[in-house]
Protein backbone atom coordinates (compact mmCIF):
# COMPACT_ATOMS: atom_id res chain seq x y z
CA UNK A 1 -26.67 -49.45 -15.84
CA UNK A 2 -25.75 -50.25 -19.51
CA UNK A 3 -27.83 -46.65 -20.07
CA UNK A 4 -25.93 -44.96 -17.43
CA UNK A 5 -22.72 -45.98 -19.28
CA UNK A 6 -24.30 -44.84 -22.97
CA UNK A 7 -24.88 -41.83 -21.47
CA UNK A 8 -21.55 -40.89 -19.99
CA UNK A 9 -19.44 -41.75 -23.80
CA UNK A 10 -21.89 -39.53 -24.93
CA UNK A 11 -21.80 -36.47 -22.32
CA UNK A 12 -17.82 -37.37 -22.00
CA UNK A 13 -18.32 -37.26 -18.00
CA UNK A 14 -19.23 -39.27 -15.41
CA UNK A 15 -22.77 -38.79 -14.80
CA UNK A 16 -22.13 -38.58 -10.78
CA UNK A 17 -18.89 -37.91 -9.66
CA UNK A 18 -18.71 -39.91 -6.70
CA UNK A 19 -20.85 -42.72 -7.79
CA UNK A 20 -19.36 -44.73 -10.70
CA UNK A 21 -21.64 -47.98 -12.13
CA UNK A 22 -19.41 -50.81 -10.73
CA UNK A 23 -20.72 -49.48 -7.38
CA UNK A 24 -24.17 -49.04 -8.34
CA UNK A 25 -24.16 -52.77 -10.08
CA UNK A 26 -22.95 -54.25 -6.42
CA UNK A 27 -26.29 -52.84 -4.85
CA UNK A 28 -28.74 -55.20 -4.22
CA UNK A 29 -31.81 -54.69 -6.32
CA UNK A 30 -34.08 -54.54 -3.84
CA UNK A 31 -31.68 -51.36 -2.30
CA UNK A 32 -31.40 -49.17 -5.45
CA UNK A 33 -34.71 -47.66 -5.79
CA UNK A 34 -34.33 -46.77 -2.11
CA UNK A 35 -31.06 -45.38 -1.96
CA UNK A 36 -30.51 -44.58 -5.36
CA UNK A 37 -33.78 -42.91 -6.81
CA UNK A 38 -32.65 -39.50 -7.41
CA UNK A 39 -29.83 -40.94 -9.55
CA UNK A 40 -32.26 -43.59 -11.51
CA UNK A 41 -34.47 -40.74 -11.60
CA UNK A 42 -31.80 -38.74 -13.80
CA UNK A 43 -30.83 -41.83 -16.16
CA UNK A 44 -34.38 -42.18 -17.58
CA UNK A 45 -34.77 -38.41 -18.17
CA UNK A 46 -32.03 -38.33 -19.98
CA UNK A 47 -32.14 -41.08 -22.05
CA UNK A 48 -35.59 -39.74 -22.66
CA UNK A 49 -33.95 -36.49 -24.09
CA UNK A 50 -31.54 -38.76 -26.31
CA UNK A 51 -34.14 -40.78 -27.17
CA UNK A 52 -36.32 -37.42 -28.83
CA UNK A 53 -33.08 -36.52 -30.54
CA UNK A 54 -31.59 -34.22 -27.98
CA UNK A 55 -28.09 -33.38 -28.90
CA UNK A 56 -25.38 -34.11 -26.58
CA UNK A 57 -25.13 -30.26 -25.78
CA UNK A 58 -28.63 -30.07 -24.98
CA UNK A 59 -28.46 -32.82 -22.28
CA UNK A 60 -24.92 -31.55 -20.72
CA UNK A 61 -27.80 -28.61 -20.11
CA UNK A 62 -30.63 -30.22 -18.41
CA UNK A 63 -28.12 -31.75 -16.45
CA UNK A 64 -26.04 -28.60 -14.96
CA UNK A 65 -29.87 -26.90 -14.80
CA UNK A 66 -30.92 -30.06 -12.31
CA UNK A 67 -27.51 -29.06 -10.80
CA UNK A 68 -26.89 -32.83 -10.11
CA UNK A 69 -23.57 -32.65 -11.77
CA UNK A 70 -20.43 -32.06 -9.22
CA UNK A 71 -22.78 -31.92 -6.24
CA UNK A 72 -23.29 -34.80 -3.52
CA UNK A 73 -26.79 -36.33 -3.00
CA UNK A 74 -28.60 -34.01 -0.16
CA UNK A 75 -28.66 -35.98 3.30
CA UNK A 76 -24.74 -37.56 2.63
CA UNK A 77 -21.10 -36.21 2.59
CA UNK A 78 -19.71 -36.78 -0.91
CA UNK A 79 -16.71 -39.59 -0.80
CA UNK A 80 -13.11 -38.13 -1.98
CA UNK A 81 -10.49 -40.59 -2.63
CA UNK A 82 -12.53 -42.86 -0.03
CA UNK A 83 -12.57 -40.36 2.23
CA UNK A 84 -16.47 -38.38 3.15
CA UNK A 85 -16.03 -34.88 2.74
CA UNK A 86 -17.35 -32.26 5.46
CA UNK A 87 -16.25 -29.55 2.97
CA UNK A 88 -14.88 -28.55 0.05
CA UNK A 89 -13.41 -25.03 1.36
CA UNK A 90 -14.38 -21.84 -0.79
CA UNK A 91 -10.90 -21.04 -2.19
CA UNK A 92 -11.62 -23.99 -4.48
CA UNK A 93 -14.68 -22.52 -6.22
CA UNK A 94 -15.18 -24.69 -9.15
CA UNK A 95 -18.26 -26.88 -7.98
CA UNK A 96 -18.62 -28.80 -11.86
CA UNK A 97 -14.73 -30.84 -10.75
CA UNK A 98 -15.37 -34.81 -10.90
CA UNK A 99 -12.98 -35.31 -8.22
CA UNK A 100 -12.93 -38.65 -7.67
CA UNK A 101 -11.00 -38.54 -11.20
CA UNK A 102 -7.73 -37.56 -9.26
CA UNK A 103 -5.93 -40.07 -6.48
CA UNK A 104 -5.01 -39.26 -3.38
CA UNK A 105 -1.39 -39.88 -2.04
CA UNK A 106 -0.78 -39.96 1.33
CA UNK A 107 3.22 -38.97 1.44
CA UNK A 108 4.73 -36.79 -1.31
CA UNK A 109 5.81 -32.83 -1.28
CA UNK A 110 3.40 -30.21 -1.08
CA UNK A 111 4.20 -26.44 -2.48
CA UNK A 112 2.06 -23.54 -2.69
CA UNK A 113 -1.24 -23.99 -4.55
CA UNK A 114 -1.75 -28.03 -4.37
CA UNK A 115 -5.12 -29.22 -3.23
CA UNK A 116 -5.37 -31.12 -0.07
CA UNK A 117 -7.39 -33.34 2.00
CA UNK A 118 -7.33 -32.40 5.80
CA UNK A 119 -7.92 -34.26 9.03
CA UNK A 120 -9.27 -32.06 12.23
CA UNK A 121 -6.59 -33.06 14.51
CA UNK A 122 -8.92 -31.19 17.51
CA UNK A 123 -12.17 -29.34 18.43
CA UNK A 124 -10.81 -25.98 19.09
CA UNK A 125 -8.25 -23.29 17.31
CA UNK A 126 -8.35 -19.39 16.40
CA UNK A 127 -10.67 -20.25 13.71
CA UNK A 128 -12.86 -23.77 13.57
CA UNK A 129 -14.53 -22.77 10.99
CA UNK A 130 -14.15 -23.35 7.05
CA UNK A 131 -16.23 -21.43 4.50
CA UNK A 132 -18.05 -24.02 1.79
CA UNK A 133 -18.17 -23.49 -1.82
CA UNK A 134 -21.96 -22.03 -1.57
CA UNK A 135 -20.20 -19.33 1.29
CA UNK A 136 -21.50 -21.21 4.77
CA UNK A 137 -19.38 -21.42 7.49
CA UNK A 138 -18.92 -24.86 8.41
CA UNK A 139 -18.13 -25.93 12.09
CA UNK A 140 -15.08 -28.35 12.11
CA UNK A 141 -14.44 -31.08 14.64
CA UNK A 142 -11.82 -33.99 15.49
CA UNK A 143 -12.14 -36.57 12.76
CA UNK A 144 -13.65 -33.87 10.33
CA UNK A 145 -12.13 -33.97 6.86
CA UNK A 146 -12.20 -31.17 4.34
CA UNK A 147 -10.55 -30.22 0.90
CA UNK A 148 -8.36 -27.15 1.06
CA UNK A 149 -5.37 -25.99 -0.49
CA UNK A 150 -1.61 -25.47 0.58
CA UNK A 151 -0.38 -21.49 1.32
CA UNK A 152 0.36 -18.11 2.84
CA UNK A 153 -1.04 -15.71 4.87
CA UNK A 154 0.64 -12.65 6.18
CA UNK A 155 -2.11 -10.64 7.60
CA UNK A 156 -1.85 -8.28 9.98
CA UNK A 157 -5.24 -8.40 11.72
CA UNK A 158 -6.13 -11.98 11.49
CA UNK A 159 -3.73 -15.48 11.34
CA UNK A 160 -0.22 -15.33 10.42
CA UNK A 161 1.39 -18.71 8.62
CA UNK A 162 3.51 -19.83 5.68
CA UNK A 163 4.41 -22.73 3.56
CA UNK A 164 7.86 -23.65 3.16
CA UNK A 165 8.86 -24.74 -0.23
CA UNK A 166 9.02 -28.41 -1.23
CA UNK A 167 7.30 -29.44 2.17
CA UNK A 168 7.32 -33.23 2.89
CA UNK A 169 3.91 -34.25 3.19
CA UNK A 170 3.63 -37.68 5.13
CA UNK A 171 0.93 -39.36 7.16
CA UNK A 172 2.43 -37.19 10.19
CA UNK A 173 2.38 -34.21 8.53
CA UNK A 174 1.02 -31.61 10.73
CA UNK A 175 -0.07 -28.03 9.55
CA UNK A 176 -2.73 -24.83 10.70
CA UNK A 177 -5.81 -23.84 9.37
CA UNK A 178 -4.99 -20.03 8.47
CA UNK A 179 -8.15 -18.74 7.08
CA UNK A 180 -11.90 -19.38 6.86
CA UNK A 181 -10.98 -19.81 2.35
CA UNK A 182 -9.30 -23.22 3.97
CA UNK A 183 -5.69 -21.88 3.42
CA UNK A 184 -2.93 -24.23 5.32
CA UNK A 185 0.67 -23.79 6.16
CA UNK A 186 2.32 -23.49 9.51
CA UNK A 187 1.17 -20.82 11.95
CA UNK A 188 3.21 -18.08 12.81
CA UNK A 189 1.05 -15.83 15.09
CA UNK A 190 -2.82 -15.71 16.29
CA UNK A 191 -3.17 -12.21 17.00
CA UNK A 192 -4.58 -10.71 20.25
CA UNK A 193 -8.18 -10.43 19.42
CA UNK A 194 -8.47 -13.91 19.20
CA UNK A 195 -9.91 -15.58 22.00
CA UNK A 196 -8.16 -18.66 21.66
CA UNK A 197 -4.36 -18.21 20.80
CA UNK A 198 -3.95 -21.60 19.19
CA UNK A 199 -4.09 -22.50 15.62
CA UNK A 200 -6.85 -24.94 14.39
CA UNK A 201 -4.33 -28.06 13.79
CA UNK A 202 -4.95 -30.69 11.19
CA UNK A 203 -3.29 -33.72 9.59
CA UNK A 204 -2.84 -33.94 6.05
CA UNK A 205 -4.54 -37.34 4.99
CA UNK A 206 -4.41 -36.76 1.03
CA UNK A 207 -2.25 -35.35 -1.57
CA UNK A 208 -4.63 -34.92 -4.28
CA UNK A 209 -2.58 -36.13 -7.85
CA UNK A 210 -3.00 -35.71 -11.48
CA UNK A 211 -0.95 -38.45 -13.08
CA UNK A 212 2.62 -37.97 -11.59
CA UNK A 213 1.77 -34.52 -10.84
CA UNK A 214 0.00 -32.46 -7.67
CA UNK A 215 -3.24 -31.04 -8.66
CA UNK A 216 -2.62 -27.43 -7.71
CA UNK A 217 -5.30 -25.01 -7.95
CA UNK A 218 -4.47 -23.09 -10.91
CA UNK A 219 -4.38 -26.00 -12.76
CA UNK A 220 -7.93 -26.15 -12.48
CA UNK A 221 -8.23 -22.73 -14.70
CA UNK A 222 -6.61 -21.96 -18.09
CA UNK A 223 -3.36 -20.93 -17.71
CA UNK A 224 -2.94 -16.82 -16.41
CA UNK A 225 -2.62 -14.04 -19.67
CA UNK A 226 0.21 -12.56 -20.12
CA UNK A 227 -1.43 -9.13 -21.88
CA UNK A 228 -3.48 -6.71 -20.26
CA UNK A 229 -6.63 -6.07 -22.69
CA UNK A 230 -7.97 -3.17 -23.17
CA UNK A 231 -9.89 -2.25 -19.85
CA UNK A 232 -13.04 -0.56 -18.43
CA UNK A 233 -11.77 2.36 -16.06
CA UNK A 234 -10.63 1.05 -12.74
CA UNK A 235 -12.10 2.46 -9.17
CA UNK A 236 -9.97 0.90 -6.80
CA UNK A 237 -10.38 0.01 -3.16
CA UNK A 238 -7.33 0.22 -0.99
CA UNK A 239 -6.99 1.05 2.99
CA UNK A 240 -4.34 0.86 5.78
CA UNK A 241 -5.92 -2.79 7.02
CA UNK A 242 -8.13 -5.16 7.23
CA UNK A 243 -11.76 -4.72 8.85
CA UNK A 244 -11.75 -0.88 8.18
CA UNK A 245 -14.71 -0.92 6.48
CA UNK A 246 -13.61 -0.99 2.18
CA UNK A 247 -15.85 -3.81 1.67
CA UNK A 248 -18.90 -1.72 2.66
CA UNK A 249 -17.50 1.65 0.43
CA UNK A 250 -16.83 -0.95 -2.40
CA UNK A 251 -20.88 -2.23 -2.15
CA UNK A 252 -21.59 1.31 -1.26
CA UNK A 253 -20.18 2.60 -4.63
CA UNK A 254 -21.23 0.15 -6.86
CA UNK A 255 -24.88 1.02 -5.80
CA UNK A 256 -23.94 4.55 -6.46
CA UNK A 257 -22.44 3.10 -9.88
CA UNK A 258 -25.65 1.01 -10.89
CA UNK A 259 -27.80 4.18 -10.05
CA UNK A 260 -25.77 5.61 -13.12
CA UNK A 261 -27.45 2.80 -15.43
CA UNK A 262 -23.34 1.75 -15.16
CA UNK A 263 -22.78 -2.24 -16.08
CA UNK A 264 -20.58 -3.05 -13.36
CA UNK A 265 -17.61 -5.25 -12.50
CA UNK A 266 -16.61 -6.02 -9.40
CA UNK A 267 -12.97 -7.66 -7.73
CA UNK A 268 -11.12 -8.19 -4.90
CA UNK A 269 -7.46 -7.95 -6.31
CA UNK A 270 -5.36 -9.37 -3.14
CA UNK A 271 -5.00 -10.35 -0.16
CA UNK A 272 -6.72 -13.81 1.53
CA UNK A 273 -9.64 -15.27 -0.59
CA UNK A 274 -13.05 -15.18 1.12
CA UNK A 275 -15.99 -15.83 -0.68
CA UNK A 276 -18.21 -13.86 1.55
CA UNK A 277 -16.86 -10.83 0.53
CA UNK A 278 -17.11 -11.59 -3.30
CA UNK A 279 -20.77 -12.05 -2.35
CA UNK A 280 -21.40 -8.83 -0.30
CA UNK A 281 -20.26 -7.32 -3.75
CA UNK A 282 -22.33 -9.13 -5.62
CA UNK A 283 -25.95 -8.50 -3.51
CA UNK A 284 -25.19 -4.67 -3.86
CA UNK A 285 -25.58 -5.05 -7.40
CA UNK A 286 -22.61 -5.98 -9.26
CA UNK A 287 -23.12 -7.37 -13.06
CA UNK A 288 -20.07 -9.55 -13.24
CA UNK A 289 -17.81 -10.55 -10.12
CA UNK A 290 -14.69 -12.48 -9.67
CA UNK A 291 -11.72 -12.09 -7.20
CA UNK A 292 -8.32 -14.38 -7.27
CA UNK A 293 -9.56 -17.77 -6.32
CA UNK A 294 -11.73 -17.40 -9.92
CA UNK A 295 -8.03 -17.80 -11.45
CA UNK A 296 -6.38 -20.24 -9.77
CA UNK A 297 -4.87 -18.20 -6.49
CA UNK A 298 -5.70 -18.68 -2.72
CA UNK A 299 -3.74 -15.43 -1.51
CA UNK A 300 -1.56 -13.01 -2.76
CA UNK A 301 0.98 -13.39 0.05
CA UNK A 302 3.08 -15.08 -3.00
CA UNK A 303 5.52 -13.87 -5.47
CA UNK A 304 4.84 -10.77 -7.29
CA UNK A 305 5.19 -12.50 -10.48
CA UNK A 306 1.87 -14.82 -9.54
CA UNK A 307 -0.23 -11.84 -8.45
CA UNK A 308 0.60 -9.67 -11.23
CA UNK A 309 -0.39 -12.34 -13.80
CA UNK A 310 -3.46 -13.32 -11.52
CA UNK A 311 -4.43 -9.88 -11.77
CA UNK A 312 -3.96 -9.63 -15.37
CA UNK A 313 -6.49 -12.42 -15.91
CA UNK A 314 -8.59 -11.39 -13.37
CA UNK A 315 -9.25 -8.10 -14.77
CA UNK A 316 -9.16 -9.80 -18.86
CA UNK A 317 -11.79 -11.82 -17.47
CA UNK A 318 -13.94 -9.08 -16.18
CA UNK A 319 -13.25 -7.39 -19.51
CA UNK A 320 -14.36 -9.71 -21.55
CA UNK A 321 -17.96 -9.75 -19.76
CA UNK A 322 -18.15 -5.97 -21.65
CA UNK A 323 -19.20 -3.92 -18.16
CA UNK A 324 -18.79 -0.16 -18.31
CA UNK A 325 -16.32 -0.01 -15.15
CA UNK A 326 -14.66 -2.42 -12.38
CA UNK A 327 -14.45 -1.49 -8.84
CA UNK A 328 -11.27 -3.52 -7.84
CA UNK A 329 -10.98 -3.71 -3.65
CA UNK A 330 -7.54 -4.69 -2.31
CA UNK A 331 -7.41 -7.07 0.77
CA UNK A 332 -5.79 -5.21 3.91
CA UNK A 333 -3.09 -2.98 4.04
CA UNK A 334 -1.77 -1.09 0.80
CA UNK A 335 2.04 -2.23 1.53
CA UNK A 336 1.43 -5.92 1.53
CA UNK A 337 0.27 -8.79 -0.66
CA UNK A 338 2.00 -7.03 -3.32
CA UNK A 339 -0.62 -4.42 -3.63
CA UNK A 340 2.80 -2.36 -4.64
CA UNK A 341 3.41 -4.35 -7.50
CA UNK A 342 -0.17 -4.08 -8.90
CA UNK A 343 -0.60 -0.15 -7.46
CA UNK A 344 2.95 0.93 -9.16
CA UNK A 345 2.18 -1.18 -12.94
CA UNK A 346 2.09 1.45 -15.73
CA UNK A 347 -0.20 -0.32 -17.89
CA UNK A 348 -3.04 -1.60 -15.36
CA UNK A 349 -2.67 1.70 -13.87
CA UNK A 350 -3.45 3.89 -16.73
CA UNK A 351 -6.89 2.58 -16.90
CA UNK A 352 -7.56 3.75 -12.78
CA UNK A 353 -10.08 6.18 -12.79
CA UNK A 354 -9.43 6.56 -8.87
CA UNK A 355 -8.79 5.57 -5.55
CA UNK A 356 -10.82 5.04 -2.91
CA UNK A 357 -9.31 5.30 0.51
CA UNK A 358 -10.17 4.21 4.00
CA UNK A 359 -7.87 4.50 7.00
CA UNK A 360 -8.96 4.12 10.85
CA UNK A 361 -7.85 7.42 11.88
CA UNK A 362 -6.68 11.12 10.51
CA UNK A 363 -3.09 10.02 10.78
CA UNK A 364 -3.23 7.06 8.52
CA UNK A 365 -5.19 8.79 6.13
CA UNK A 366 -1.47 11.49 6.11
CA UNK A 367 0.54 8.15 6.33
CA UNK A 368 -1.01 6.72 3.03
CA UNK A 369 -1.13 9.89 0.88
CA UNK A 370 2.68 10.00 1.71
CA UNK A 371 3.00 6.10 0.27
CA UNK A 372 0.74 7.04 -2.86
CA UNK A 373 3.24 9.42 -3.28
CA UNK A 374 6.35 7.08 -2.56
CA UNK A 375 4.27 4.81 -5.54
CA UNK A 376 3.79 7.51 -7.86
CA UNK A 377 -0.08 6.83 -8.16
CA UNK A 378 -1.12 9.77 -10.07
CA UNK A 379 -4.79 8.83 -9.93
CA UNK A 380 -7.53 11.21 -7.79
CA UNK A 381 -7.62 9.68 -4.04
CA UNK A 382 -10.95 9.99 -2.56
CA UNK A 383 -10.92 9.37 1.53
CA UNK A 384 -13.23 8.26 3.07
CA UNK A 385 -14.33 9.10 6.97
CA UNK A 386 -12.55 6.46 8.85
CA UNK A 387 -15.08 3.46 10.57
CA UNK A 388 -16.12 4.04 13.97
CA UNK A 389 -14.98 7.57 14.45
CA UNK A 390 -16.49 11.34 15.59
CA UNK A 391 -16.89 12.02 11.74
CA UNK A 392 -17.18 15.93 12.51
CA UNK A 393 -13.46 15.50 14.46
CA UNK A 394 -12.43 13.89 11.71
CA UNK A 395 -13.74 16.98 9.23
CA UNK A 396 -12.30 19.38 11.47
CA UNK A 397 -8.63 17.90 11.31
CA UNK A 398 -8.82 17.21 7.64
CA UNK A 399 -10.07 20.74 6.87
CA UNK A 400 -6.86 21.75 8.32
CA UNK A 401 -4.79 19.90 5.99
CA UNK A 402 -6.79 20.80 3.23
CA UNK A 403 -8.13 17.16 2.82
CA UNK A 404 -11.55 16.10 2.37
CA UNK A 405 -13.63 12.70 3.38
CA UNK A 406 -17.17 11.41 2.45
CA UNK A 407 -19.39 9.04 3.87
CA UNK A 408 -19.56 6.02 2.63
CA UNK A 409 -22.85 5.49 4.48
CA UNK A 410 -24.83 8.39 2.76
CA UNK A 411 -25.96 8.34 -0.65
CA UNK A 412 -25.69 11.63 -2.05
CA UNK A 413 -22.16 11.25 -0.99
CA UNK A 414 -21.38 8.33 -2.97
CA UNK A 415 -23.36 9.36 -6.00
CA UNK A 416 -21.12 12.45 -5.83
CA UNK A 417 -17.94 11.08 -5.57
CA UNK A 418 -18.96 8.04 -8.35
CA UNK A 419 -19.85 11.31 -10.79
CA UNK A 420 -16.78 12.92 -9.90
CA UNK A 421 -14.72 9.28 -11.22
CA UNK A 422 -16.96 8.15 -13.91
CA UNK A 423 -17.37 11.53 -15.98
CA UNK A 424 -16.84 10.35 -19.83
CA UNK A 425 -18.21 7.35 -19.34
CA UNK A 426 -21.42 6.49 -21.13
């Protein structure tokens, strides 16, 4: 034990997050090598390390690259504020947070952005499950606690809720499970293509606290830039909803990209965090990917003044991993989640080398070139043939407008279109 505690003034963190020494002292001797090898295991290598001269650097290394740091023992839920943990829900991505540093208050007020620990009030709801911080779905039942985070959602295909400012949090506090990210507020509206029509309703059991203060989570991240830098051209995403199919043109053209020999960045830029769709971009390729959660933001159903900021660092930090161009997909619709704000901005705008566009029919394609040019985007729009449609129909009734749409499915499309966006860059 009196290694363990060496060890941690000279890392300057706890060794195990959820297991401090006072506990481990209380176990019977006869109980730690059974229950506690893996962690006795990790003392002696390390002092090992310190003892050939490792430098305090080196062992912070060996132990993120055992990956024992911020994650619970396999075979038990990590303890939170004495609570076990079925989750830790995806919108909180950093996985290296000792939280068991922060207390838990069971009454206080909750705003947008503080980190929560929730109760499953029930077994059923419009969505029962939560996404993890490694991108599983997790199946939620009565008594099932999880960490997520306070918010809005305004989506038009999926849950409706909000968050009312300065909400009294109490041990009756009652509130909806809004997304899959593990977004709460109060629901609104399931829409109809849910099979159930109720929310998923939970109990808020714990305030999370640092000091006097809420933990929120952007104060988990440096605080947002205030400067655009100087930025790799910008494809961007955008469509008339959710579930229209930008996710696959967005993996579809950065494989086109990446056939170039391009360094790519990849972003979702608003709407509802979801890691899942972070990864889809990241398996077809991308070099460097973030999306708003990676700054501190759960949605951008907030104040324009957040998402601009949030974008700001979002794209500085994808800057600053030097890739040759970002593809930058917007969450559903092009008229909410202040997509406005971020599509009408003069200086994140000059660096767009284009727009790619997907609508669900002919008409929405004519409906969104008429808002482009309400927003005075002056970047080239490149449509694509809408998901789930007679794609020579759809030809025939562009042609007659004088529009044209690829396919985001075919490759010689795509590596077309990506030429077409990318020329001048090396």
């Amino acid at each position: 034990m009196e290694v363990g505690e060496r060890l941690e003034q000279l890392l300057g963190c706890r060794l195990f997050p959820d297991l401090t020494f006072d506990q481990l002292k209380a176990v019977p001797i006869e109980q730690l090598q059974q229950l506690y090898r893996r962690e006795l295991e990790m003392i002696i290598l390390l002092e090992r390390l310190t003892q050939d001269g490792a430098a305090a650097a080196d062992v912070g290394r060996v132990l993120q690259t055992h990956q024992f740091h911020g994650r619970e023992r396999p075979g038990t839920h990590r303890e939170i504020a004495g609570l076990p943990m079925k989750a830790i829900c995806s919108n909180i991505r950093r996985q290296d947070v000792d939280w068991n540093q922060y207390e838990g208050a069971s009454s206080g007020v909750g705003n947008e952005g503080d980190i929560v620990i929730a109760r499953a009030l029930g077994d059923t709801g419009s969505t029962v499950h939560v996404e993890d911080q490694q991108g599983r779905e997790v199946r939620l039942f009565a008594g099932d606690h999880f960490m997520g985070v306070l918010g809005n959602r305004h989506s038009s295909t999926s849950e409706y809720g909000n968050l009312p400012k300065g909400l009294p949090i109490s041990v009756n506090t009652q509130l909806d499970l809004l997304c899959y990210g593990g977004i709460l507020g109060q629901g609104v509206c399931v829409p109809n293509t849910k099979s159930t029509k109720t929310f998923f309703a939970v109990q808020i059991a714990a305030l999370l606290k640092n000091g006097d203060r809420n933990l929120s989570l952007q104060a988990l991240y440096p605080e947002w830039d205030q400067e655009l830098l100087p930025s790799a051209p910008i494809i961007f995403n955008c469509g008339t909803a959710a579930e229209i199919g930008k996710t696959t043109s967005s993996s579809s053209i950065i494989r086109a990209l990446k056939r170039r020999g391009l360094k790519v960045g990849a972003t979702k830029l608003a709407g509802t965090g979801r890691f899942r769709d972070l990864l889809a971009l990241r398996d077809s390729g991308a070099d460097a990917y973030y999306d708003f959660p990676d700054v501190g933001l759960a949605s951008t159903y907030t104040s324009a003044t957040r998402t601009y900021y949030s974008t700001v660092s979002l794209l500085n930090k994808l800057n600053r991993e030097q890739v040759d161009v970002i593809v930058a997909e917007m969450g559903g619709d092009i008229i909410e989640a202040n997509i406005p704000r971020i599509l009408q901005d003069e200086e994140i705008m000059k660096s767009a080398a284009g727009i790619i566009h997907s609508s669900s029919d002919v008409l929405g394609i004519i409906g969104s070139l008429q808002q482009y040019k309400a927003f005075r985007v002056n970047a080239p729009i490149k449509l694509t043939l809408p998901k789930d449609r007679n794609n020579a129909g759809t030809r025939e009734r562009l042609k007659q407008r004088g529009l044209f749409a690829f396919n985001t499915l075919n490759d010689e499309d795509c590596d077309r279109i990506v030429e077409e966006l990318t020329r001048g860059i090396s």
